[in-house]
PDB file of N, CA and C in Angstrom:
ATOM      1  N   UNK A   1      89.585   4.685 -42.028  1.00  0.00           N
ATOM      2  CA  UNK A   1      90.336   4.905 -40.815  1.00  0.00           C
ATOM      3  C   UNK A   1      90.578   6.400 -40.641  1.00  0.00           C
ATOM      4  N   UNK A   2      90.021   6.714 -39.763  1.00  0.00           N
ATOM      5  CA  UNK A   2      90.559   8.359 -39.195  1.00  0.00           C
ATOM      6  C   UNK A   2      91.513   8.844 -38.582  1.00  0.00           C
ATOM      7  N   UNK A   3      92.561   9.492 -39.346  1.00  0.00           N
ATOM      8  CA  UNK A   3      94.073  10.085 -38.979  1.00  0.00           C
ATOM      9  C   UNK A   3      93.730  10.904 -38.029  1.00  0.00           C
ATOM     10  N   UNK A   4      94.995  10.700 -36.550  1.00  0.00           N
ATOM     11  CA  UNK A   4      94.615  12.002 -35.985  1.00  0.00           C
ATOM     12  C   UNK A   4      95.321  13.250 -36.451  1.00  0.00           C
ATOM     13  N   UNK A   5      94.745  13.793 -35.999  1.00  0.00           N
ATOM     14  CA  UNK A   5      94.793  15.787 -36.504  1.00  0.00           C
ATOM     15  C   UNK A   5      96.413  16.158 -36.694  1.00  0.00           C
ATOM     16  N   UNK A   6      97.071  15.759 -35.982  1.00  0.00           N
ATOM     17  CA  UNK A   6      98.381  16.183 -36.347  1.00  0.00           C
ATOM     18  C   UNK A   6      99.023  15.346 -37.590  1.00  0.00           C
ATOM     19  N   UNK A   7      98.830  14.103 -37.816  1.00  0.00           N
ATOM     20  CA  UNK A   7      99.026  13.455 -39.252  1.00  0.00           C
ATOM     21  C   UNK A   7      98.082  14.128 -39.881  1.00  0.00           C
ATOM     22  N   UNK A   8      97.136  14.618 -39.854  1.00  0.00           N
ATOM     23  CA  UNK A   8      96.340  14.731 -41.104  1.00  0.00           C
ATOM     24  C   UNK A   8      96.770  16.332 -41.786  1.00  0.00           C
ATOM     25  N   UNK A   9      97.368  16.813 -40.713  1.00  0.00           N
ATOM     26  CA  UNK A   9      98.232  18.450 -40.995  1.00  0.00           C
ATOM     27  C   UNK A   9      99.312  18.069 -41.597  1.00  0.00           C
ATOM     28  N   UNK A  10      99.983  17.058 -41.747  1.00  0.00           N
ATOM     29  CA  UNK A  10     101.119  16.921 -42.181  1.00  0.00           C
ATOM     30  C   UNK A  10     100.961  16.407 -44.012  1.00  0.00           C
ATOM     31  N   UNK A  11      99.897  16.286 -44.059  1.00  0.00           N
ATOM     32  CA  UNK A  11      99.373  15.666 -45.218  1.00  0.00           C
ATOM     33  C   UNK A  11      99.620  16.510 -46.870  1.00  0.00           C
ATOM     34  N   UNK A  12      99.009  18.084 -46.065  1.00  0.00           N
ATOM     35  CA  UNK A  12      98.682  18.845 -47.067  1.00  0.00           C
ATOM     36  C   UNK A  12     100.018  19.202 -47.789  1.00  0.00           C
ATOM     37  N   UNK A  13     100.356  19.760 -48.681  1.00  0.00           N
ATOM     38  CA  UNK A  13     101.515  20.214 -49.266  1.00  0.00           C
ATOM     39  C   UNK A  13     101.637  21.146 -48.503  1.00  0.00           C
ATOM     40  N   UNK A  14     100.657  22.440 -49.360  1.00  0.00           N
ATOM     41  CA  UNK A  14     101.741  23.227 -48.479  1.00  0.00           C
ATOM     42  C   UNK A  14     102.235  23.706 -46.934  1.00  0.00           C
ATOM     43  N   UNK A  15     101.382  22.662 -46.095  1.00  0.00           N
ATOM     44  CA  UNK A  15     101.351  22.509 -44.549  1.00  0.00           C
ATOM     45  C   UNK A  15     103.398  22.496 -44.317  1.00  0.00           C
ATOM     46  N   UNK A  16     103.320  21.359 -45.665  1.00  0.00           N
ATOM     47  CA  UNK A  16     105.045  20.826 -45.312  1.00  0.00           C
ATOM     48  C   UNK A  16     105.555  21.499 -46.115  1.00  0.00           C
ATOM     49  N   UNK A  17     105.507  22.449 -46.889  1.00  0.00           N
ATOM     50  CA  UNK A  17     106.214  23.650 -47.471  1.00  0.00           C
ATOM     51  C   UNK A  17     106.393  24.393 -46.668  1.00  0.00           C
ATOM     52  N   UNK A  18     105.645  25.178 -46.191  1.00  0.00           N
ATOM     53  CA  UNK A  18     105.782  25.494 -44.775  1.00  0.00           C
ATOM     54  C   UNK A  18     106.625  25.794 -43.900  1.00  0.00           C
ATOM     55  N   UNK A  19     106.543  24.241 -43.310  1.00  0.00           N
ATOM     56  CA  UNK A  19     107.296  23.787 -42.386  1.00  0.00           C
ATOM     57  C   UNK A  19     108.774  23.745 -42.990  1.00  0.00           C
ATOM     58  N   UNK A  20     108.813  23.624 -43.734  1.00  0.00           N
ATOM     59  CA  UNK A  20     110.372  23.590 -44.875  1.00  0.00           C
ATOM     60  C   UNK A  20     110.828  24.478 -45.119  1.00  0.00           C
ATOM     61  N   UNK A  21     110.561  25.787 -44.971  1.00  0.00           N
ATOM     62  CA  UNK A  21     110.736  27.001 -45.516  1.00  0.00           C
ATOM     63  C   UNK A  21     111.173  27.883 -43.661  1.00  0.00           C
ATOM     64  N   UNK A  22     110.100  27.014 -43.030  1.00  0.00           N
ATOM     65  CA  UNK A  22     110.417  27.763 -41.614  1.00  0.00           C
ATOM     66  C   UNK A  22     112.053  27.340 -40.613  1.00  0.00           C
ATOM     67  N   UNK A  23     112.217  26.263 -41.174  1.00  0.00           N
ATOM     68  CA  UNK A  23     113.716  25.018 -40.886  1.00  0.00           C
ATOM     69  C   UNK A  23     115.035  26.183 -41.810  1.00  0.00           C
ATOM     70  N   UNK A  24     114.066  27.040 -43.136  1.00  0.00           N
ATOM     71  CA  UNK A  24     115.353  27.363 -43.782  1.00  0.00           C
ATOM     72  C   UNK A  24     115.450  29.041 -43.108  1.00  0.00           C
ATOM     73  N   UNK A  25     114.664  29.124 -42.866  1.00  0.00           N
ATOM     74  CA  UNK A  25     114.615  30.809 -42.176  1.00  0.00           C
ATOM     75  C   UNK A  25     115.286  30.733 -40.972  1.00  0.00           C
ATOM     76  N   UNK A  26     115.162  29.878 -39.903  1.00  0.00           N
ATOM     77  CA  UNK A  26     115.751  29.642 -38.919  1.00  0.00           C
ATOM     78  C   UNK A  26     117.520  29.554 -39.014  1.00  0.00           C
ATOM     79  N   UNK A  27     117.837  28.534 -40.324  1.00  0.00           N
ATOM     80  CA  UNK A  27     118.825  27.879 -39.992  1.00  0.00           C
ATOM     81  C   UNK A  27     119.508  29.929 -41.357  1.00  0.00           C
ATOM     82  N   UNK A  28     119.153  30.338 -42.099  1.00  0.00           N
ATOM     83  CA  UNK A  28     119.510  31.482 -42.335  1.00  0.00           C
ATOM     84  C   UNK A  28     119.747  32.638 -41.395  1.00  0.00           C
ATOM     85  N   UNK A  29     118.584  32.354 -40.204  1.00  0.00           N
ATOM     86  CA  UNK A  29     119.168  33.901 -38.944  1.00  0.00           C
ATOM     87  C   UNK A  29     120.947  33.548 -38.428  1.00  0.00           C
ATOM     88  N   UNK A  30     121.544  31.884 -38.806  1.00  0.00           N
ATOM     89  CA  UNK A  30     122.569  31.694 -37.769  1.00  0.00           C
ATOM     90  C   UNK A  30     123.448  31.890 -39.175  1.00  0.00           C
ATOM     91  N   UNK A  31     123.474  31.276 -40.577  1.00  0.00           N
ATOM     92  CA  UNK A  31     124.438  31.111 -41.322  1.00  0.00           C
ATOM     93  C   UNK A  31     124.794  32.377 -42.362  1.00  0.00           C
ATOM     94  N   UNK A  32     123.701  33.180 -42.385  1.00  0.00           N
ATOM     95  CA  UNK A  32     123.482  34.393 -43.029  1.00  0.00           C
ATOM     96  C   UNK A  32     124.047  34.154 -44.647  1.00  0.00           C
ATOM     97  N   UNK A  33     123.863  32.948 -45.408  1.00  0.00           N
ATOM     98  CA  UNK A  33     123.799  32.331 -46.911  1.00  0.00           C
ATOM     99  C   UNK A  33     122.471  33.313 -47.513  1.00  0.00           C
ATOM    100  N   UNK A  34     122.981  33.433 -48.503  1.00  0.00           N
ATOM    101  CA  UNK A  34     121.856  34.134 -49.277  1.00  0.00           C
ATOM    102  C   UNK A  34     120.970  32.704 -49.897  1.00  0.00           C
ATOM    103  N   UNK A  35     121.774  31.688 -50.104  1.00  0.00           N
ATOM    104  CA  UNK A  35     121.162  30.457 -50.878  1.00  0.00           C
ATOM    105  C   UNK A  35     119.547  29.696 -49.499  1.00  0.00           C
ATOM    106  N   UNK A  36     120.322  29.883 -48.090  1.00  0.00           N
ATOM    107  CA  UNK A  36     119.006  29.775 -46.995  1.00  0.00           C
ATOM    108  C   UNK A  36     117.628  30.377 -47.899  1.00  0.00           C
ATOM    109  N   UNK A  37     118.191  31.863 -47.961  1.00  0.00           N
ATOM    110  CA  UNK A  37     117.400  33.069 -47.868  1.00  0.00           C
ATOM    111  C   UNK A  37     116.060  32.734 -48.832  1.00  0.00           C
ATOM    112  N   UNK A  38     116.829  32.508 -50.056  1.00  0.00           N
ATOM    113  CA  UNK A  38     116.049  32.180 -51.281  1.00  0.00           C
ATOM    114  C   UNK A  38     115.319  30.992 -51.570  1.00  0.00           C
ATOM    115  N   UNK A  39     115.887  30.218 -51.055  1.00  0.00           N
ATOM    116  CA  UNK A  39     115.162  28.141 -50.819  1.00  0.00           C
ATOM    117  C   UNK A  39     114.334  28.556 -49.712  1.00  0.00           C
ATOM    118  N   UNK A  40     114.038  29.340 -48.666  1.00  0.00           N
ATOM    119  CA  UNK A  40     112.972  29.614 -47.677  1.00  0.00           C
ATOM    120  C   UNK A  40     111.451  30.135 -48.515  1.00  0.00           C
ATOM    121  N   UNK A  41     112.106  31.138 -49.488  1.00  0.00           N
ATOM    122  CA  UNK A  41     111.232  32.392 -50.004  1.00  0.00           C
ATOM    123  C   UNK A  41     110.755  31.600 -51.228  1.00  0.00           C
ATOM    124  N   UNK A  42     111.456  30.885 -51.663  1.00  0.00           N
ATOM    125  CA  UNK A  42     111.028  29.858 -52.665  1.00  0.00           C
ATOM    126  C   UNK A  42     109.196  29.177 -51.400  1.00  0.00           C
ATOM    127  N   UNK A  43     110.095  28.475 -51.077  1.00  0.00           N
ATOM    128  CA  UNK A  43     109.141  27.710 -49.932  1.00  0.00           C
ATOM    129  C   UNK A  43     107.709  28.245 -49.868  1.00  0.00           C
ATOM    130  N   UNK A  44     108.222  29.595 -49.108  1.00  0.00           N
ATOM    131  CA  UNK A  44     106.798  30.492 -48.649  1.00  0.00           C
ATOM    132  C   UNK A  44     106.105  30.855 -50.163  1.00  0.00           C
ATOM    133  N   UNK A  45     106.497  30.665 -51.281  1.00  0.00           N
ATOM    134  CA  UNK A  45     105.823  31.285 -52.198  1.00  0.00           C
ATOM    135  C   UNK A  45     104.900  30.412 -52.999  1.00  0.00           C
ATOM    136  N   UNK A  46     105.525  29.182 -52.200  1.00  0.00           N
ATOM    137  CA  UNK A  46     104.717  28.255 -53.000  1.00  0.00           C
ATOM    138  C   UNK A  46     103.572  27.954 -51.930  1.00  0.00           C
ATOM    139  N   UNK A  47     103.567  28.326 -50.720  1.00  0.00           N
ATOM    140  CA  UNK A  47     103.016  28.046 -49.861  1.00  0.00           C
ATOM    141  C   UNK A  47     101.134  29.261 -49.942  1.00  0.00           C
ATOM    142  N   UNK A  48     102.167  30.073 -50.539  1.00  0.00           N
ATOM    143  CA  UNK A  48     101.077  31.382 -50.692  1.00  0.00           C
ATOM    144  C   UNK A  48     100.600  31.011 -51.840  1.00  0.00           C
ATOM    145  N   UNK A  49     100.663  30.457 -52.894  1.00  0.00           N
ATOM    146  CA  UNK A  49      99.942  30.054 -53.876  1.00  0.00           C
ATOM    147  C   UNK A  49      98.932  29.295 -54.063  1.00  0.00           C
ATOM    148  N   UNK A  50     100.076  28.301 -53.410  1.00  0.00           N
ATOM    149  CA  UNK A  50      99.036  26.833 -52.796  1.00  0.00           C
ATOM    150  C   UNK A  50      97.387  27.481 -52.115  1.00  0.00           C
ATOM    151  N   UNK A  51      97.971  28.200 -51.195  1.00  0.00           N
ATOM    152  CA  UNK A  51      96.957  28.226 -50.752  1.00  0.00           C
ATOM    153  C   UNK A  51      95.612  29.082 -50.938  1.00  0.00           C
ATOM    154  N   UNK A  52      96.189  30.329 -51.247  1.00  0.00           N
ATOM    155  CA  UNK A  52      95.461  30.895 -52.613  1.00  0.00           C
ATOM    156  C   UNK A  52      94.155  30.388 -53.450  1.00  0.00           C
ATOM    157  N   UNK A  53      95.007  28.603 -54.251  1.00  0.00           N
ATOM    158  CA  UNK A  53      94.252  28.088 -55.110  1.00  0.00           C
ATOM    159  C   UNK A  53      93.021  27.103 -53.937  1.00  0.00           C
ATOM    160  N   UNK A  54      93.385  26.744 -53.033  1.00  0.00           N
ATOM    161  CA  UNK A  54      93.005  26.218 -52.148  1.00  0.00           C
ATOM    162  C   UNK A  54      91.470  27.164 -51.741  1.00  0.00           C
ATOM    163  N   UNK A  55      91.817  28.482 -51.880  1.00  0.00           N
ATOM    164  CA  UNK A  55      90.882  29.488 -50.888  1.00  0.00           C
ATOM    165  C   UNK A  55      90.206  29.507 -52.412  1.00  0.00           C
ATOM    166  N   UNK A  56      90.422  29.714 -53.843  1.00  0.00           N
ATOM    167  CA  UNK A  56      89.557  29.579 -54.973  1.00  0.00           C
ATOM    168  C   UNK A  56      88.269  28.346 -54.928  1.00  0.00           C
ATOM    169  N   UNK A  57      89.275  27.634 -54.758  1.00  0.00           N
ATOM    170  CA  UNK A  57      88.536  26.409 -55.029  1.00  0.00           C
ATOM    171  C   UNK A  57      87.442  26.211 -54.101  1.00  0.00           C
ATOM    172  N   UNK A  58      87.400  26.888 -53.117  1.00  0.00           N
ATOM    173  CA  UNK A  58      86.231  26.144 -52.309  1.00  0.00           C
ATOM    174  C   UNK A  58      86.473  25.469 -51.279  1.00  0.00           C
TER     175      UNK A  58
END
């Protein structure tokens, strides 16, 4: 069965790391928590890794 394109984006990890990290950056421009700041940067770092190994692999 073939997912359409927007489920199948939602699939990848770090698609929804991502997206998780972009919810904490947002909700950090209004609450100015350093704890936002760091659970975002967490997020994006795993996101840059991920994908990284992703761009290795082939």
């Amino acid at each position: 069965m073939k997912l359409p394109s927007s489920v199948r984006f939602f699939r990848k990890p770090d698609h929804i790391s991502f997206l998780i990290g972009l919810a904490f950056i947002i909700i950090s421009i209004f609450t100015y928590t350093f704890e936002t700041k760091l659970i975002s940067f967490i997020f994006f770092t795993f996101t840059i890794i991920y994908e990284t190994y992703e761009i290795s692999k082939g």
